[in-house]
Protein backbone atom coordinates (compact mmCIF):
# COMPACT_ATOMS: atom_id res chain seq x y z
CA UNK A 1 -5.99 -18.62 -9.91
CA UNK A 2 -5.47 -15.56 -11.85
CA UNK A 3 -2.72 -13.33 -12.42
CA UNK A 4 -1.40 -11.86 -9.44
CA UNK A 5 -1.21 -7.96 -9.63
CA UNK A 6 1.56 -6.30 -8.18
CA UNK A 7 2.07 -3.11 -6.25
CA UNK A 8 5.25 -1.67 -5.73
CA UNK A 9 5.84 1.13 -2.54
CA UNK A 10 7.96 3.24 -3.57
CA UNK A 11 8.65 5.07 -0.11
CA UNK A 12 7.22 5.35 2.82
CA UNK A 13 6.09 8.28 5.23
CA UNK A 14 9.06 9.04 6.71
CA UNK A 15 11.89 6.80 5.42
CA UNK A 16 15.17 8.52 5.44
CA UNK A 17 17.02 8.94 2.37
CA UNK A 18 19.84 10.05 3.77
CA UNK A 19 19.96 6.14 5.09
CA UNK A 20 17.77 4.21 2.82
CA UNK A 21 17.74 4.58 -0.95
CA UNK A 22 14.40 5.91 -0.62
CA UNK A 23 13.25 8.45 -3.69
CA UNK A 24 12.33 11.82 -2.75
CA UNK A 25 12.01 14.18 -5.99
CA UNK A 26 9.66 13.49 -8.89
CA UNK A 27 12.47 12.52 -11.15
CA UNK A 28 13.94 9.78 -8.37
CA UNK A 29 10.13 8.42 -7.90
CA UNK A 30 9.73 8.58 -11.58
CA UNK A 31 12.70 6.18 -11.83
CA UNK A 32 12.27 4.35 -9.17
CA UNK A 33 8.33 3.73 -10.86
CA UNK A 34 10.02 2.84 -14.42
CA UNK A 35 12.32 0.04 -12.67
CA UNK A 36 9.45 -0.98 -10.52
CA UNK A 37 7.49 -1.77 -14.07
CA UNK A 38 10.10 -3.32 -15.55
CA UNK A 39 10.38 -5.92 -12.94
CA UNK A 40 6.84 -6.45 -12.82
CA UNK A 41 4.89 -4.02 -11.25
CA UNK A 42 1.69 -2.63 -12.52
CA UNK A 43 0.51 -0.29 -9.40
CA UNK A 44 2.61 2.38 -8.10
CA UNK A 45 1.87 3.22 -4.43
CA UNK A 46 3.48 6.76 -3.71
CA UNK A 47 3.78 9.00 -0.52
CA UNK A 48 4.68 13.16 -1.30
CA UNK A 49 7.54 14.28 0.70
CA UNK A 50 9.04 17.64 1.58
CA UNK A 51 11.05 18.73 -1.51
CA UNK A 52 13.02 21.63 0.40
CA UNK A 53 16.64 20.80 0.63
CA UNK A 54 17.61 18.71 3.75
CA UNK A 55 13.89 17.44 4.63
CA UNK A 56 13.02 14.94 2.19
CA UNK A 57 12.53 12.98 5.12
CA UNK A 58 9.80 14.28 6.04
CA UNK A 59 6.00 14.05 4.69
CA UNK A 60 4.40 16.75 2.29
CA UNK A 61 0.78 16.53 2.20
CA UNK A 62 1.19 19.58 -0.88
CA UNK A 63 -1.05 19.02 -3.67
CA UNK A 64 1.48 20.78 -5.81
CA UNK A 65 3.84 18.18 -4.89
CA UNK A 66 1.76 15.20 -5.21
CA UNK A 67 0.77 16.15 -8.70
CA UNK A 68 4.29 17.05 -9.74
CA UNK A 69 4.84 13.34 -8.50
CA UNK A 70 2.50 11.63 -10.30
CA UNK A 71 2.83 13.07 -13.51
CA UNK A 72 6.76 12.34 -13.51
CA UNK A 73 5.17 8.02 -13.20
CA UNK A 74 2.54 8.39 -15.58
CA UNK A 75 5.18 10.51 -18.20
CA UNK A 76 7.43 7.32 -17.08
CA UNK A 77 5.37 4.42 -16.94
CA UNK A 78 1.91 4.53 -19.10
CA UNK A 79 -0.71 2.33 -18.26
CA UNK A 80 0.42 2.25 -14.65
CA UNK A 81 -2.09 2.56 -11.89
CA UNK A 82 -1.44 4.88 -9.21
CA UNK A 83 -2.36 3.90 -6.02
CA UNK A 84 -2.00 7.22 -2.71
CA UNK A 85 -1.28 7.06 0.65
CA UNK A 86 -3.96 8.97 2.49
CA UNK A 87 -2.69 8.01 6.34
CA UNK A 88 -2.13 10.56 8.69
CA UNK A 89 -2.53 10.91 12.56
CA UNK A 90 -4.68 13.21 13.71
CA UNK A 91 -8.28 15.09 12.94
CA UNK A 92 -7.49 17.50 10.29
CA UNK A 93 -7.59 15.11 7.42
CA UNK A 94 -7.67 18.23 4.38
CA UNK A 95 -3.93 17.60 3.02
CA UNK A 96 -4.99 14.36 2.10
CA UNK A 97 -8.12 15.18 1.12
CA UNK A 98 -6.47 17.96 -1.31
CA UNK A 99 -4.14 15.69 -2.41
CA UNK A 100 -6.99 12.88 -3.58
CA UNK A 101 -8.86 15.38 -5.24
CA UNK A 102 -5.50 16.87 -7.05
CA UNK A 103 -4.53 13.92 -8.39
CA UNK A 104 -7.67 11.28 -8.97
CA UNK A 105 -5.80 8.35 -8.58
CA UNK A 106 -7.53 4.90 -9.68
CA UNK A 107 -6.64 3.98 -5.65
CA UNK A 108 -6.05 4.83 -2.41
CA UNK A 109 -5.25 3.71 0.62
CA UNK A 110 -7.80 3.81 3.00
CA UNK A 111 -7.10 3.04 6.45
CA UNK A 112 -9.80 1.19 8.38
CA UNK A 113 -9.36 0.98 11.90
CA UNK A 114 -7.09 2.68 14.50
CA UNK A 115 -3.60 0.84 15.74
CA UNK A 116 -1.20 1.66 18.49
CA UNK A 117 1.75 2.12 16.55
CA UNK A 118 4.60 0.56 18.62
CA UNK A 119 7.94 -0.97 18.22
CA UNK A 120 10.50 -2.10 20.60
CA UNK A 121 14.51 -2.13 20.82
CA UNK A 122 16.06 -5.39 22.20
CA UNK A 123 15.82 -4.18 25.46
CA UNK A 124 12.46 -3.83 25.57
CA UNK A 125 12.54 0.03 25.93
CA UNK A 126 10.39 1.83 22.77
CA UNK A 127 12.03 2.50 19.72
CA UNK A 128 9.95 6.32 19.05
CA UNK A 129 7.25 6.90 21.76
CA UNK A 130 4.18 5.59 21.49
CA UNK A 131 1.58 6.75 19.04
CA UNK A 132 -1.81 5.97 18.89
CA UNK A 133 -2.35 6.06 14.62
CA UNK A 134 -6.38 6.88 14.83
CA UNK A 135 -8.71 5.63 12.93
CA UNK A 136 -12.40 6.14 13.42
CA UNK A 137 -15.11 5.52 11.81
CA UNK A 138 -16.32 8.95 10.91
CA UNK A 139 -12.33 9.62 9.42
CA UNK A 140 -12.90 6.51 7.28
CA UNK A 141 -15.98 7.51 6.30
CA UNK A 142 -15.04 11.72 5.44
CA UNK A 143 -12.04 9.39 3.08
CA UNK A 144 -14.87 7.29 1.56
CA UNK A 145 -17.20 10.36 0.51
CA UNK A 146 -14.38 12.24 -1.27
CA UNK A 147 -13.05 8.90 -2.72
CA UNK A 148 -16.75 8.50 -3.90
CA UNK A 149 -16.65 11.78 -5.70
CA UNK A 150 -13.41 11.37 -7.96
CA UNK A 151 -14.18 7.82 -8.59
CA UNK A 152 -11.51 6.84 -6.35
CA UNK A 153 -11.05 2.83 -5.77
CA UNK A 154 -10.42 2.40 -1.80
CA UNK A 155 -8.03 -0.34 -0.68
CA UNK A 156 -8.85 -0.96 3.03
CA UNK A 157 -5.83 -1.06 5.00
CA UNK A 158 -6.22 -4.19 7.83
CA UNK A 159 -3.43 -3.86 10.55
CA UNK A 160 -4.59 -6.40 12.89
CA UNK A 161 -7.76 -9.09 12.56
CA UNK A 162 -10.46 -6.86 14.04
CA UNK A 163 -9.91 -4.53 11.23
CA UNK A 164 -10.58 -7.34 9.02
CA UNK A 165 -13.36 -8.54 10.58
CA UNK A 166 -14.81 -4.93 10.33
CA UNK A 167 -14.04 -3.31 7.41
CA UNK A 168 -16.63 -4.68 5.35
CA UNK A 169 -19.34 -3.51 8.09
CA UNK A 170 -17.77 0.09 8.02
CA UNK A 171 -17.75 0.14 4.09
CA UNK A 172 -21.65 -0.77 3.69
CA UNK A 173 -22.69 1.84 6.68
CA UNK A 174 -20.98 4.23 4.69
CA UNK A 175 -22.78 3.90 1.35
CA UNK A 176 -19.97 1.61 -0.21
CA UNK A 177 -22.16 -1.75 -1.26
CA UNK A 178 -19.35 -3.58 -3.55
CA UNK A 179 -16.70 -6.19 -1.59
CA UNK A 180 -14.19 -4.22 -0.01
CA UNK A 181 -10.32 -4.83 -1.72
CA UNK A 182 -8.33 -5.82 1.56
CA UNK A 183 -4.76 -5.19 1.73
CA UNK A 184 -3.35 -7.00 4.85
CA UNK A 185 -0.67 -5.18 6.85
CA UNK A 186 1.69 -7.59 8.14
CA UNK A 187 4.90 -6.85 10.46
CA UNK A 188 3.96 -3.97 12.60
CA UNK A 189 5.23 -5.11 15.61
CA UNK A 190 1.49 -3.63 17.41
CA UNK A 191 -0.36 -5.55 14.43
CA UNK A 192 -0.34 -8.87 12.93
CA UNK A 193 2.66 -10.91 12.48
CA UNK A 194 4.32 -11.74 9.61
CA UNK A 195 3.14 -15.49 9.68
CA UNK A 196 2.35 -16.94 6.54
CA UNK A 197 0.09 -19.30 9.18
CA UNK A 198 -2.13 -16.70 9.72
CA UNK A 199 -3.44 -15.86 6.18
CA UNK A 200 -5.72 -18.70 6.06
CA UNK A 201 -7.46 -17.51 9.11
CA UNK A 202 -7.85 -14.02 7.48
CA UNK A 203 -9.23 -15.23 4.45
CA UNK A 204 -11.91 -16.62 6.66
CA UNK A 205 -12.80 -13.69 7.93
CA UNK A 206 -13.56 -11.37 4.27
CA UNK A 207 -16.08 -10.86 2.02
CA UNK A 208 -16.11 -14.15 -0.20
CA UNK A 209 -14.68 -13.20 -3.30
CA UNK A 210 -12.87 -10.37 -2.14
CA UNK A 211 -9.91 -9.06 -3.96
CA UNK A 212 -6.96 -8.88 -1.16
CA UNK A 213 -3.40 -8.65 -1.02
CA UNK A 214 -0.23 -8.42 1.35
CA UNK A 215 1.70 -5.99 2.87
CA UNK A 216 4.77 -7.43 4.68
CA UNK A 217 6.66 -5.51 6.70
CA UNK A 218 10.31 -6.53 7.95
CA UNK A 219 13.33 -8.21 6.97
CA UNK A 220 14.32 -11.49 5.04
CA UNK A 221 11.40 -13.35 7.45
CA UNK A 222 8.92 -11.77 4.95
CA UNK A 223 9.73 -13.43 1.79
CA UNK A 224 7.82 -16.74 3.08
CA UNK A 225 4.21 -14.77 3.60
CA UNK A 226 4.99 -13.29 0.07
CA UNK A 227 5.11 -16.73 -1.05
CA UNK A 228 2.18 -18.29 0.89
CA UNK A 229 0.08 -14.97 -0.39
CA UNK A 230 1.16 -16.41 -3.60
CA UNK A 231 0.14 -19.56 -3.39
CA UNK A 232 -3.39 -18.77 -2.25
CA UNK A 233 -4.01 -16.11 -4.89
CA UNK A 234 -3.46 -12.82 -3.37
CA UNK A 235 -2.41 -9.89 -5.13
CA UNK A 236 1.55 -8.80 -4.07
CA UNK A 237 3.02 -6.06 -2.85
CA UNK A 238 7.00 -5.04 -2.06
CA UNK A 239 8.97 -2.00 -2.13
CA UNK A 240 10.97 0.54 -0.64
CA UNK A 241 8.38 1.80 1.95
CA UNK A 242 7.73 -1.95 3.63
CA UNK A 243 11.60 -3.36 3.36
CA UNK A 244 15.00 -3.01 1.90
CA UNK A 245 15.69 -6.58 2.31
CA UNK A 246 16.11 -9.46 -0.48
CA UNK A 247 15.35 -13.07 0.25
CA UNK A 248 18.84 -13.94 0.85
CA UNK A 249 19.36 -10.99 3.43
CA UNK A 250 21.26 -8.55 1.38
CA UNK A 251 19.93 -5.26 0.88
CA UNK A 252 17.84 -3.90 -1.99
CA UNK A 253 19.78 -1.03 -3.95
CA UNK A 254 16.02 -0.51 -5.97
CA UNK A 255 12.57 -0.78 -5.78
CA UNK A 256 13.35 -2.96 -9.02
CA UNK A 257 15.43 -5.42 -7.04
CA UNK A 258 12.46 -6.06 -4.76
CA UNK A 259 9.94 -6.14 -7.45
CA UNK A 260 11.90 -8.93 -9.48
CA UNK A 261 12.16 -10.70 -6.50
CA UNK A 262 8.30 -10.85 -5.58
CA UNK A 263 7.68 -11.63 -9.19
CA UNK A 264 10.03 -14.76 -8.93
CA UNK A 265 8.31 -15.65 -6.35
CA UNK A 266 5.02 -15.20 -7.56
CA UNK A 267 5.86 -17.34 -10.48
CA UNK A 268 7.00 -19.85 -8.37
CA UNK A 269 3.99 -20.64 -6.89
CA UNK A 270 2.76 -20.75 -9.79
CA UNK A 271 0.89 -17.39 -11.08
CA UNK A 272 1.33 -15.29 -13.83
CA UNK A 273 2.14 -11.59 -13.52
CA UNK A 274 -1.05 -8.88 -14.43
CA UNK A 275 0.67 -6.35 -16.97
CA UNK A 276 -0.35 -2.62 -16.08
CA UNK A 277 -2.51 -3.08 -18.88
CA UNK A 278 -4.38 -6.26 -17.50
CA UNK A 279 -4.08 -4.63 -13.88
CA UNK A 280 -7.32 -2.24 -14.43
CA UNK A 281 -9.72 -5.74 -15.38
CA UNK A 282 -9.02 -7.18 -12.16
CA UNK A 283 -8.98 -3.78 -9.41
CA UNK A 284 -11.31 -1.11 -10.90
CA UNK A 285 -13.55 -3.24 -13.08
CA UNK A 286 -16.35 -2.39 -10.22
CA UNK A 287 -15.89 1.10 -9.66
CA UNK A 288 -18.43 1.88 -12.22
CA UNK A 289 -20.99 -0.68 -10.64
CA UNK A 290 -24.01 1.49 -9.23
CA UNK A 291 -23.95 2.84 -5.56
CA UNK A 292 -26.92 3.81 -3.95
């Protein structure tokens, strides 16, 4: 197997600071990215939030703010690849769109099928009301062309197994010939489980040869799939955005904390870790192969 790659997520859409030690400014993503690095990270995956006082809470979709953002990694971190959110509910899909074209990241995100977004309390009542995060195929495909045009590497985004099973169809009848990269989203409670049983089953289901990777979503119960994902040659992913829990349940002060982790556990199984130097060989190698 080769080296695993790892992305670290630095924060996620709405992720409260004021409760989690989420990073909100440039300079707090910049040094969340530098510990991130140090631990073993080589792709930085960032959301923009609001920067006005009292609402960094909230989601900024700013290109002014996003490329504040990601010059404050790259100034931190050289070499590292930046990988950008570009999920949002709803038709009007320009901040994004402004932001990807702002910034030219070597990835992004790239969402490929719609989800009911749903999570429970213990009583079975819903934790925030039910929200249909959509998906369709002509939104995918509006991301595609503008990912197209700044050379943009898209990392398809599978929350449950028909996504999976799709996302290859929806990149070729949009122009985009190459193996998609999965990233499997694991631990929405509307999506697939965090069962490190499962990933076999997925890996039936993608291109052969596909790159793919992990997200795992949840508490200490996710350290297992980042292991199995380990073991069967995935690329990694942890952070801020997708837990702030460490194997043995206590709570992540940093994104470094989590990134060590996954990297101890990635050499347990086994693999070596991809430098932000090696990182570009192995995920944007094929950008420059033709497209018709």
């Amino acid at each position: 197997m080769g080296k695993a790659v790892i992305t670290c997520a630095l924060t996620g859409v709405l992720t409260d600071p004021a409760v989690y030690p989420a990073p909100v400014t440039p300079e707090e993503m910049a040094r969340e990215a530098r510990r991130a690095v140090d631990a073993g990270a080589s792709v930085i995956h960032v959301h923009f939030r609001d920067l006005t006082p009292g609402k960094g809470h909230l989601p900024s979709w700013k290109p002014e703010v996003a490329t504040a953002v990601v010059a404050a990694i790259r100034d931190a971190c050289a070499n590292v690849l930046i990988n950008q959110t570009t999920g949002i509910v709803g038709a009007d899909i320009s901040g994004p769109l402004a932001c990807l074209r702002a910034v030219r990241p070597e990835i992004a995100a790239l969402n490929a099928g719609s989800l009911n977004y749903l999570k429970t309390r213990a009583d079975g009542s819903w934790a925030w009301p039910p929200m249909l995060f959509d998906n369709p195929v002509e939104k995918v495909a509006a991301f595609l062309s503008v990912m197209r045009e700044c050379a943009v590497e898209p990392e398809f985004e599978c929350f449950d197994t028909g996504i999976v099973r799709t996302a290859a169809a929806i990149a070729r009848n949009n122009g985009f010939v190459r193996a998609p990269k999965y990233n499997f989203v694991m631990g929405v409670e509307s999506g697939m489980p965090t069962d490190p049983a499962l990933l076999p089953i997925l890996l039936r289901l993608i291109v052969s040869g596909a790159r793919w990777s992990v997200t795992a979503i949840g508490r200490r119960e996710i350290w297992p799939l980042h292991a199995r994902a380990a073991e069967l040659g995935g690329d990694l992913r942890t952070g801020l955005e997708d837990t702030i829990y460490l194997p043995d349940g206590s709570r992540a002060a940093s994104n470094g904390e989590l990134i060590a982790a996954l990297a101890s556990a990635a050499r347990a199984a086994g693999r070596e870790i991809a430098s932000p130097e090696e990182a570009p060989t192995a995920l944007l190698a094929r950008i420059k192969e033709p497209q018709p």
